[in-house]
C-alpha atoms as a PDB file:
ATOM      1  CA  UNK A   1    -215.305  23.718-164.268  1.00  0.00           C
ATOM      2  CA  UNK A   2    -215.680  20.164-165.275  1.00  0.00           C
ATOM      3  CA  UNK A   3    -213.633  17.608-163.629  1.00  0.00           C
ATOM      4  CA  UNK A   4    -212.168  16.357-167.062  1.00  0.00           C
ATOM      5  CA  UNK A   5    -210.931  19.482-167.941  1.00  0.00           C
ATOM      6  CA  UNK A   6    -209.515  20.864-164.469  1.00  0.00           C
ATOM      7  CA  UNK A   7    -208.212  17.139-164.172  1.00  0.00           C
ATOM      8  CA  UNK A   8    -206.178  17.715-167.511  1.00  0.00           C
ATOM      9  CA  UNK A   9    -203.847  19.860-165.609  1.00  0.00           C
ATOM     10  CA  UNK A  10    -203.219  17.161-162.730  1.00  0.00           C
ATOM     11  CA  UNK A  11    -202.714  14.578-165.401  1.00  0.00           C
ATOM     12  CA  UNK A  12    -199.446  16.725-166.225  1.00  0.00           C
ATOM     13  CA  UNK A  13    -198.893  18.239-163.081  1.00  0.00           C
ATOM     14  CA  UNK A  14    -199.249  15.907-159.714  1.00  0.00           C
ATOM     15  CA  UNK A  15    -201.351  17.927-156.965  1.00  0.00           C
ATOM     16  CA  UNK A  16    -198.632  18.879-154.005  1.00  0.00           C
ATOM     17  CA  UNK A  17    -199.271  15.773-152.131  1.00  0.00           C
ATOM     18  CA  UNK A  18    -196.437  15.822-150.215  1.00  0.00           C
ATOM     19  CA  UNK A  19    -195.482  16.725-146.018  1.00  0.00           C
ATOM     20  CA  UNK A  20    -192.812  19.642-145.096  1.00  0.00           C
ATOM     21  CA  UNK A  21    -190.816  19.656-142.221  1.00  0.00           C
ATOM     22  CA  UNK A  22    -187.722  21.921-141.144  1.00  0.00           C
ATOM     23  CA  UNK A  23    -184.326  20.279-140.914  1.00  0.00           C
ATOM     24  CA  UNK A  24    -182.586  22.528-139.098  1.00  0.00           C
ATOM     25  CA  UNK A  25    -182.428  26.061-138.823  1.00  0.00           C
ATOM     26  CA  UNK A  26    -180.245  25.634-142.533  1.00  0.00           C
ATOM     27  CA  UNK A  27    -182.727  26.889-145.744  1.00  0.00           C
ATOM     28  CA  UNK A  28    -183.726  22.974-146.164  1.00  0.00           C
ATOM     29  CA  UNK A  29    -186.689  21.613-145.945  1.00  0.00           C
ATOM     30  CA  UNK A  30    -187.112  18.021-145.435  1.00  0.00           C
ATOM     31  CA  UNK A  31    -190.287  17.047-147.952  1.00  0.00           C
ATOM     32  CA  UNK A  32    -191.644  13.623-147.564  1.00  0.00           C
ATOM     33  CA  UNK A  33    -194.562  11.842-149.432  1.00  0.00           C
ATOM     34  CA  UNK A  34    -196.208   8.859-150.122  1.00  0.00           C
ATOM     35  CA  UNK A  35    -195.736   8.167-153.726  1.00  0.00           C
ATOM     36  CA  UNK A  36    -191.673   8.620-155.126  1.00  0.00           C
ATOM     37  CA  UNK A  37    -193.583   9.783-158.370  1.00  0.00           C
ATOM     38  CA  UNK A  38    -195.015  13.350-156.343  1.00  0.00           C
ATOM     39  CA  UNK A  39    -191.568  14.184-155.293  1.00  0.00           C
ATOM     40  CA  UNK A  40    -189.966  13.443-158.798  1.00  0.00           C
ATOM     41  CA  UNK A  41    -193.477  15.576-160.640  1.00  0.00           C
ATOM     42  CA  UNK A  42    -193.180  18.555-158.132  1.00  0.00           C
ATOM     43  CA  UNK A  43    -189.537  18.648-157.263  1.00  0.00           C
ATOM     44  CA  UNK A  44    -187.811  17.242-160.209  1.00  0.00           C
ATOM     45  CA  UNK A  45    -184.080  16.574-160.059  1.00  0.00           C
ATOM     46  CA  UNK A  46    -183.747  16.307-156.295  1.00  0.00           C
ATOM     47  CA  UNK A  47    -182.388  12.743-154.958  1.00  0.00           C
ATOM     48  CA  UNK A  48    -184.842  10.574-153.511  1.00  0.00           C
ATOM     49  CA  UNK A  49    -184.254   8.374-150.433  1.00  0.00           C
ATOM     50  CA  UNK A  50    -186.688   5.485-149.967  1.00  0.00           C
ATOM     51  CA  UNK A  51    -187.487   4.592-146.406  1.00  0.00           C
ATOM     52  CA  UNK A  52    -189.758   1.583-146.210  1.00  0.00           C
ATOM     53  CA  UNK A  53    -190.150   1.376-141.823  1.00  0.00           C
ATOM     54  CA  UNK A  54    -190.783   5.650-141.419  1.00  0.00           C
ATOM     55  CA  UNK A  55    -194.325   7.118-141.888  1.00  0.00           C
ATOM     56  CA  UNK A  56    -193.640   8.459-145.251  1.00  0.00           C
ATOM     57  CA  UNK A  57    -191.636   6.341-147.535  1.00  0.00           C
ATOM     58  CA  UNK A  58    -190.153   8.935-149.756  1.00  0.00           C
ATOM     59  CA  UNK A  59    -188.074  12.075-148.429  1.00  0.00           C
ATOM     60  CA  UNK A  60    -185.859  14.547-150.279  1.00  0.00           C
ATOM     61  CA  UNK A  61    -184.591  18.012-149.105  1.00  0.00           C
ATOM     62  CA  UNK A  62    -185.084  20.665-150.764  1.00  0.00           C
ATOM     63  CA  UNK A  63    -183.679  24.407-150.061  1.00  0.00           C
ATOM     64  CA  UNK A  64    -186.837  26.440-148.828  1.00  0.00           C
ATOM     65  CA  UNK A  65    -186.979  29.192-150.865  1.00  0.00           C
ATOM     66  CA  UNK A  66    -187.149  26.250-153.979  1.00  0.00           C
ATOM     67  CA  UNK A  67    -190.836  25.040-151.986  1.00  0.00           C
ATOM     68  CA  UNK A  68    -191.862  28.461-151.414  1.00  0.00           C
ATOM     69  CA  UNK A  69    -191.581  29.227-155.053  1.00  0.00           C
ATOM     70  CA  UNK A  70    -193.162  26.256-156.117  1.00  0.00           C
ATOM     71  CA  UNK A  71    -196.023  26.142-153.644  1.00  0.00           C
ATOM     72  CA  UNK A  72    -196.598  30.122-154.902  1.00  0.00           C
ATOM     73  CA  UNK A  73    -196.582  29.220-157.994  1.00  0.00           C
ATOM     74  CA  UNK A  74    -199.139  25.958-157.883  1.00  0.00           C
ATOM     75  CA  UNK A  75    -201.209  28.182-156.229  1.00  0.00           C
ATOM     76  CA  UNK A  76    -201.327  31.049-158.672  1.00  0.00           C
ATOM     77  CA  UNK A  77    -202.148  28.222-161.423  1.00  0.00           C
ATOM     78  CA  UNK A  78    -205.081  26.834-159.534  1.00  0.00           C
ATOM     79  CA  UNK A  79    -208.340  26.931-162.699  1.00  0.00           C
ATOM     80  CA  UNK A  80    -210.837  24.271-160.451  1.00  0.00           C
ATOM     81  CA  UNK A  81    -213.389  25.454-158.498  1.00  0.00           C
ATOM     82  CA  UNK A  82    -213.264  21.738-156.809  1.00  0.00           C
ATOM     83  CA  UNK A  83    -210.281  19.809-155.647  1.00  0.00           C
ATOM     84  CA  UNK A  84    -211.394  16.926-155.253  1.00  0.00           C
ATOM     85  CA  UNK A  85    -213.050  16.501-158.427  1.00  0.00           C
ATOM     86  CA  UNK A  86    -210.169  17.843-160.642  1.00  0.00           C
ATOM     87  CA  UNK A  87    -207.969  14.551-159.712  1.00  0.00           C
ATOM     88  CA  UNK A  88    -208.524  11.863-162.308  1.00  0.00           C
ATOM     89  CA  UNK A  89    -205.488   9.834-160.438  1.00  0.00           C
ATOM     90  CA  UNK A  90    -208.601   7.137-159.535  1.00  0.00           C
ATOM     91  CA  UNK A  91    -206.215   5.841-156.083  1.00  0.00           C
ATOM     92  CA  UNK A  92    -205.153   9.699-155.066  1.00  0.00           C
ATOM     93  CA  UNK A  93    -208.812  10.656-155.562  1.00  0.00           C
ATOM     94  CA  UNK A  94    -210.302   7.943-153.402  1.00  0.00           C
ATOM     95  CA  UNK A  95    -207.954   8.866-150.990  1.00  0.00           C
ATOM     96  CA  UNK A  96    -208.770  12.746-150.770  1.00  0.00           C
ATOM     97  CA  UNK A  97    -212.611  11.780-150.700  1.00  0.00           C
ATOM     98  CA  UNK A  98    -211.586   8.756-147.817  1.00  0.00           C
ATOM     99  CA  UNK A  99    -209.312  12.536-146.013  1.00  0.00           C
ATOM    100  CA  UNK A 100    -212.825  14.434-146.854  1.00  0.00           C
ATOM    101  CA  UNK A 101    -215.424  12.387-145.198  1.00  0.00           C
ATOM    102  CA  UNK A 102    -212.879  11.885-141.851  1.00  0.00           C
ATOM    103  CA  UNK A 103    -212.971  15.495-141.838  1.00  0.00           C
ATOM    104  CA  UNK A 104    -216.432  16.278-142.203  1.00  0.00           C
ATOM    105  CA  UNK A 105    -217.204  13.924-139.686  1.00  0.00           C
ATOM    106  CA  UNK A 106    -215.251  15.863-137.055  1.00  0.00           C
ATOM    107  CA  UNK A 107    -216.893  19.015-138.386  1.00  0.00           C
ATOM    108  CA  UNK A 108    -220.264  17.601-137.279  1.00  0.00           C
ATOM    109  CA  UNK A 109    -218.863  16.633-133.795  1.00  0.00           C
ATOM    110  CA  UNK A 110    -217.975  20.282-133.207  1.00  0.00           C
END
């Protein structure tokens, strides 16, 4: 598939580019991410709190079974046969390849 057309759907859609973590033992999850605008795209409607001195600056909680729905869902939609080149976002797509080539360098270490 050709990167403009897969990257049609991320043009609407933001990739999940966000981190999960377990609040407590509650059905929340804590989801952080770098960029407010990938909470708002992939969890619309839940309150954002900005945190500029933490390791991700965005965080919202959202109740689990909401993520696991979402995530099932995202992945039941996938139509790329490459990630990396169905993000047209020029700054998230450096970033994945930047993510890639760390990667593939500890690959070739092992």
């Amino acid at each position: 598939m050709s990167r403009a057309r897969a990257g049609r759907r991320h043009q609407a859609e933001s990739p999940i580019t966000v981190g999960l973590r377990l609040v407590s033992a509650a059905a929340q999850l804590l989801v952080c991410a770098r960029r407010k605008s990938d909470i708002k795209q992939v969890f619309p409607g839940h309150p954002i709190k900005e945190t500029r001195h933490t390791d991700y600056r965005y965080r919202t909680t959202v109740p689990r079974h909401v993520v696991a729905d979402t995530i099932a869902n995202r992945i039941l939609a996938i139509d790329y046969d490459n990630f990396k080149n169905s993000v047209e976002d020029h700054d998230l797509h450096a970033a994945y390849a930047r993510v890639w080539g760390i990667m593939y360098a500890l690959q070739q270490g092992s």
